[in-house]
C-alpha atoms as a PDB file:
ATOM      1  CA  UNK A   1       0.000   0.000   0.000  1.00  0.00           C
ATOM      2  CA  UNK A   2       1.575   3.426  -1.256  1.00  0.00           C
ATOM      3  CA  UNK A   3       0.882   5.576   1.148  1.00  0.00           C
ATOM      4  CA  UNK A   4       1.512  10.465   0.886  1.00  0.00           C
ATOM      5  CA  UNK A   5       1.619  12.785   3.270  1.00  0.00           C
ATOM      6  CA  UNK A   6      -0.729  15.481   2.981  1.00  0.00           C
ATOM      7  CA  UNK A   7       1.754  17.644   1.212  1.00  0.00           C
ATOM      8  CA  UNK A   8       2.311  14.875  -1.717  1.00  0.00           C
ATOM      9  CA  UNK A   9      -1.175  14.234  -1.990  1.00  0.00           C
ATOM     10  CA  UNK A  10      -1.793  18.171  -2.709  1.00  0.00           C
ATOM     11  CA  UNK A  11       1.377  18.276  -4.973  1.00  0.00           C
ATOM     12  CA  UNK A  12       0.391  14.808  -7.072  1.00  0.00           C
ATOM     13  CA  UNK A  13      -3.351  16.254  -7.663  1.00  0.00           C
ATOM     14  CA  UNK A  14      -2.635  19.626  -7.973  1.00  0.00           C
ATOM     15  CA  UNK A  15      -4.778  20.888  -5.304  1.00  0.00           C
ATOM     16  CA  UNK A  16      -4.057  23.027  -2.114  1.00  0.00           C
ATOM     17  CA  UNK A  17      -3.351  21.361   0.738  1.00  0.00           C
ATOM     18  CA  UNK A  18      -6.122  22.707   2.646  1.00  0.00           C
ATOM     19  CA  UNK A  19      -8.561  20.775  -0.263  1.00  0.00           C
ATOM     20  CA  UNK A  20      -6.938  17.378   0.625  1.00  0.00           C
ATOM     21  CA  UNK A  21      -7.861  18.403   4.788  1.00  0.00           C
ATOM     22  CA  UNK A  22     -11.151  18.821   4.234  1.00  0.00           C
ATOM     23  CA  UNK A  23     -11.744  15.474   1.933  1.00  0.00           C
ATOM     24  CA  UNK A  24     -10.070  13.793   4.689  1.00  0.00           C
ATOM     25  CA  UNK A  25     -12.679  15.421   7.332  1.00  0.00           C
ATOM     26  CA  UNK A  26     -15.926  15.037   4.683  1.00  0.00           C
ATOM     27  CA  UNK A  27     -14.382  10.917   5.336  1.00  0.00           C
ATOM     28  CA  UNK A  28     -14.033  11.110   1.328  1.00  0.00           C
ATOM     29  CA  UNK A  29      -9.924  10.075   1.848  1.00  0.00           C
ATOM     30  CA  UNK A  30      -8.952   7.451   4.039  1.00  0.00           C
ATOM     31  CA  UNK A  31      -5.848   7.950   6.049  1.00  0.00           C
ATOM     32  CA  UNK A  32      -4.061   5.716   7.667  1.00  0.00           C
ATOM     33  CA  UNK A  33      -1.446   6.391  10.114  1.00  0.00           C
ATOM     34  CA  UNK A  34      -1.348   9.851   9.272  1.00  0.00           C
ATOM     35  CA  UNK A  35      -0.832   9.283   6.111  1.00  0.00           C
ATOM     36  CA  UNK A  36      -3.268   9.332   2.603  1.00  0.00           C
ATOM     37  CA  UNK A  37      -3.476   5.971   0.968  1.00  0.00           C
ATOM     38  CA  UNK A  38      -3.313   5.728  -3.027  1.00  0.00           C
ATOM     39  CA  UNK A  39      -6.418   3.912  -3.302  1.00  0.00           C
ATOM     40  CA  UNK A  40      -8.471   6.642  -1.315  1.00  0.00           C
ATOM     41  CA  UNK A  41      -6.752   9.437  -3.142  1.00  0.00           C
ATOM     42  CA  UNK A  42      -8.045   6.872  -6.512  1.00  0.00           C
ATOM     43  CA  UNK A  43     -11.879   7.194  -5.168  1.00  0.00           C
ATOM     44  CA  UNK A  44     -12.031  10.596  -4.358  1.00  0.00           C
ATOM     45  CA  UNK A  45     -10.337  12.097  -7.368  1.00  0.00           C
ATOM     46  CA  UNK A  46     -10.712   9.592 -10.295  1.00  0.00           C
ATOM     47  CA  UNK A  47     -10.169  12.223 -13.161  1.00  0.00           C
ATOM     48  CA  UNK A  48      -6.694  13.626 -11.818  1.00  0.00           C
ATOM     49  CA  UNK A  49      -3.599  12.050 -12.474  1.00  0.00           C
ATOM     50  CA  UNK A  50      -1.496  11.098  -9.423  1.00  0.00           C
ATOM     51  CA  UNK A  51       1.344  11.379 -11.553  1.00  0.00           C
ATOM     52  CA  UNK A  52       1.394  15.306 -12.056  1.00  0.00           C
ATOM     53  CA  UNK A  53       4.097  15.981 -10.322  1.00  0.00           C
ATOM     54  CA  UNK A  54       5.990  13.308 -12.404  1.00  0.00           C
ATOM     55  CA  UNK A  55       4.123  14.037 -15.776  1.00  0.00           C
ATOM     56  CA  UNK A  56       5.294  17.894 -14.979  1.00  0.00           C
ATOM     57  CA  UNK A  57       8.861  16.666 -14.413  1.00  0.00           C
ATOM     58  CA  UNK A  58       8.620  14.709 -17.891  1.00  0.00           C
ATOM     59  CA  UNK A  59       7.018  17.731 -19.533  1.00  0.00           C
ATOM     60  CA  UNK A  60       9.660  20.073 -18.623  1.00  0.00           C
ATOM     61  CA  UNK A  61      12.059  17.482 -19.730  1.00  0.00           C
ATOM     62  CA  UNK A  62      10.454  17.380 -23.103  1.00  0.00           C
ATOM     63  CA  UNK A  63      10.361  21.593 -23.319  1.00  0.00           C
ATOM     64  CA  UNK A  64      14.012  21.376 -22.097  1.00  0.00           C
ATOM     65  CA  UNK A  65      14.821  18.883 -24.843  1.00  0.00           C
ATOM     66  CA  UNK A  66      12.633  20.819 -27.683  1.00  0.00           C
ATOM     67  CA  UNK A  67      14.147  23.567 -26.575  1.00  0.00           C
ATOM     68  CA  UNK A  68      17.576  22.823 -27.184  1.00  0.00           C
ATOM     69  CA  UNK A  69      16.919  20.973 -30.366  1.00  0.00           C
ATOM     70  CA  UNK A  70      15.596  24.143 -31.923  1.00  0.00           C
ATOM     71  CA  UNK A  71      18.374  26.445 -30.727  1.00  0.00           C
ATOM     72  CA  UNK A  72      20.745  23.777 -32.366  1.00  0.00           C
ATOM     73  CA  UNK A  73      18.914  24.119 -35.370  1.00  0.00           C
ATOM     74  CA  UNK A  74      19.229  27.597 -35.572  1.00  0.00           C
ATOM     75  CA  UNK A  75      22.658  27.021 -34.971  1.00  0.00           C
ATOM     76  CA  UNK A  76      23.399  25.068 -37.318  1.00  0.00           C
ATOM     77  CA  UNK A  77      21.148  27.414 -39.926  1.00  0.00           C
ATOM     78  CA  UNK A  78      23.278  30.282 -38.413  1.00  0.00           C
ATOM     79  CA  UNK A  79      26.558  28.826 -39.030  1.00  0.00           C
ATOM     80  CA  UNK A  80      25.180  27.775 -43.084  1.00  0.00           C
ATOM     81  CA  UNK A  81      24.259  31.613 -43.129  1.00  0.00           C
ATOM     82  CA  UNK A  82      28.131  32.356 -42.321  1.00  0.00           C
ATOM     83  CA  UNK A  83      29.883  29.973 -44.521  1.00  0.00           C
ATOM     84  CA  UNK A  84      27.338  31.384 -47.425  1.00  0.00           C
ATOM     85  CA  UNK A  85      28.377  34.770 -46.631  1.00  0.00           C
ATOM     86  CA  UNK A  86      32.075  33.699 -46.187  1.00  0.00           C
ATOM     87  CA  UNK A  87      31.960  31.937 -49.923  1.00  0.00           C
ATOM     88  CA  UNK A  88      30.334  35.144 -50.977  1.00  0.00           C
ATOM     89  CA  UNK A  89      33.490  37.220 -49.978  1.00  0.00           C
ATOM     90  CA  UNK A  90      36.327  34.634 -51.255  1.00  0.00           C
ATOM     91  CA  UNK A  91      34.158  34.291 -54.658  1.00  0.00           C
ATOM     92  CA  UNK A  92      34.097  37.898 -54.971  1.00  0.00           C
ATOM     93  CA  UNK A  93      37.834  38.014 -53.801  1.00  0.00           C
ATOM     94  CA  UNK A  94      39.059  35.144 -55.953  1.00  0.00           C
ATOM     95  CA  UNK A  95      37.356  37.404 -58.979  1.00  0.00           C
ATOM     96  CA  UNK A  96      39.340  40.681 -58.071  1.00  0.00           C
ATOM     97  CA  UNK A  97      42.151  38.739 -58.000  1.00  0.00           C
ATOM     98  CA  UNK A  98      41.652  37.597 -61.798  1.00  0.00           C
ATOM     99  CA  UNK A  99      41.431  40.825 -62.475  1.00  0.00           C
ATOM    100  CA  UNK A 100      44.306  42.231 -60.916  1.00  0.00           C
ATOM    101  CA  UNK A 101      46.380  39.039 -62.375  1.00  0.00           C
ATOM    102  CA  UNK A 102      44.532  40.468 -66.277  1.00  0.00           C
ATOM    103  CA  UNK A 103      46.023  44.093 -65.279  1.00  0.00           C
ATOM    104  CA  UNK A 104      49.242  42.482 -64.210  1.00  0.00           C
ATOM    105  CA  UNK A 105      50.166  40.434 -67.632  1.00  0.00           C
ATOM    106  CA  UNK A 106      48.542  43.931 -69.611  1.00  0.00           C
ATOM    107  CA  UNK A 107      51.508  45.446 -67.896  1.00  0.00           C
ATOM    108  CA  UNK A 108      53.896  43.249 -68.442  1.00  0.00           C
ATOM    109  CA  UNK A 109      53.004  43.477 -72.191  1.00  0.00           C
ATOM    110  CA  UNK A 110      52.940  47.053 -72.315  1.00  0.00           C
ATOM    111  CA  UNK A 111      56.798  46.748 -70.776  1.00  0.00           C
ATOM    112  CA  UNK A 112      57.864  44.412 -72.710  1.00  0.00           C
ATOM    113  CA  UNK A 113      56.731  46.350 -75.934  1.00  0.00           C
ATOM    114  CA  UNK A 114      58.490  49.454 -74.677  1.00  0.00           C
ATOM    115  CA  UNK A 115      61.779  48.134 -74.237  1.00  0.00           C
ATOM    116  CA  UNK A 116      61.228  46.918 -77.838  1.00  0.00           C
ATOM    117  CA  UNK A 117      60.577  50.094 -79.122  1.00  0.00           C
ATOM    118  CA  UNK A 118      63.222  51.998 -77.062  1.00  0.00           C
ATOM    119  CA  UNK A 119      65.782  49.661 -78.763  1.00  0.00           C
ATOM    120  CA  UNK A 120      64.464  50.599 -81.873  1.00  0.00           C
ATOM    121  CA  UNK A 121      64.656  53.784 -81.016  1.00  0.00           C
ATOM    122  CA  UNK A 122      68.040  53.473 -79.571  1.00  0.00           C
ATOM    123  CA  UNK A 123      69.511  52.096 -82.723  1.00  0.00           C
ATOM    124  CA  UNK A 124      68.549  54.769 -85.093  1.00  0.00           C
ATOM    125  CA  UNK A 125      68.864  57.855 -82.753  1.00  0.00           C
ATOM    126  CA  UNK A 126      71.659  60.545 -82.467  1.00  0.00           C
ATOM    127  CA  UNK A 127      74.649  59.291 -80.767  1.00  0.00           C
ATOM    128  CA  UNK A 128      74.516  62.085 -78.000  1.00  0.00           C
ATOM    129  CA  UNK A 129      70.566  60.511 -77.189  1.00  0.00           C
ATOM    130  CA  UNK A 130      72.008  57.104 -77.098  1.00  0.00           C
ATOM    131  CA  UNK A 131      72.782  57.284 -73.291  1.00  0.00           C
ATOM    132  CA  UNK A 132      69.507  58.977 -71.639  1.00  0.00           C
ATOM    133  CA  UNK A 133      67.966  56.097 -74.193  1.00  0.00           C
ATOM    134  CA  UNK A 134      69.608  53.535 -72.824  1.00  0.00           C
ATOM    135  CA  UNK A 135      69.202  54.102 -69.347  1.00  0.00           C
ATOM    136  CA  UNK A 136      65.639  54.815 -69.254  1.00  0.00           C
ATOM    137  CA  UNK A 137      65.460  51.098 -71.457  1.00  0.00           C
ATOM    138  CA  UNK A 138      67.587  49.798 -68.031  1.00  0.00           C
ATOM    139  CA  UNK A 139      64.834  51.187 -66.279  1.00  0.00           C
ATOM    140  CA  UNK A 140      62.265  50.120 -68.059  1.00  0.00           C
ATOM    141  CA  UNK A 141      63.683  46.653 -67.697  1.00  0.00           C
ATOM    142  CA  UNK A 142      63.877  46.704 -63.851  1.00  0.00           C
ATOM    143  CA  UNK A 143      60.736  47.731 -63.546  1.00  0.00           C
ATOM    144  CA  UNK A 144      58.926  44.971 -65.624  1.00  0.00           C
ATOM    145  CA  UNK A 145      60.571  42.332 -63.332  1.00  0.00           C
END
């Protein structure tokens, strides 16, 4: 025979304590030793649940549980929402740096063309311009490498 103090009986049914006293006076719950047997507590409430306090436990359990499943969800949808972003950024990185690579070999070109002409030029200009020519082609040359 299970047997609850007043106090558990009130906490299991949901009901003040003060309820359970006067069920017990009305002779509606049986006590015995002091104490309110299951069976009684059965008769006199047959629509509650004597598990309340449990089922309470359980359902805060479940809410706990729920709980933290969603916030790992948004977790997991906030950390998708970074990487996106992140691939954004290296995409639109990785296509500056195509362009700057396009800009660098259009350089290089343009150098290497100069220093063609200059020695062109160099070969069939005055022998005093001969000099400034050929150190602005040195130039030219240490700056396209």
């Amino acid at each position: 025979m299970i047997k609850l103090s007043v106090s558990q009986a009130a906490r299991r049914l949901g009901v003040s304590r003060n309820q359970i006293q006067d069920q017990i006076s009305s002779g509606r719950l049986q006590t015995h030793e002091g104490y309110v047997t299951m069976d009684s507590i059965r008769l006199a409430y047959p629509s509650h649940s004597l598990h309340s306090e449990r089922d309470a436990h359980l359902l805060k359990l479940q809410k706990i549980k729920a709980n933290a499943l969603y916030k790992a969800g948004a977790a997991d949808t906030i950390k998708q929402e970074n990487e996106q972003a992140l691939m954004t950024v290296i995409a639109s990185l990785k296509s500056k740096l195509y362009k700057e690579e396009l800009k660098n070999e259009h350089y290089k070109m343009v150098f290497l063309e100069l220093s063609e002409r200059l020695d062109v030029l160099e070969k069939y200009c005055h022998k005093q311009d001969k000099q400034p020519l050929h150190n602005l082609q040195s130039w030219v040359n240490q700056q396209s490498h």
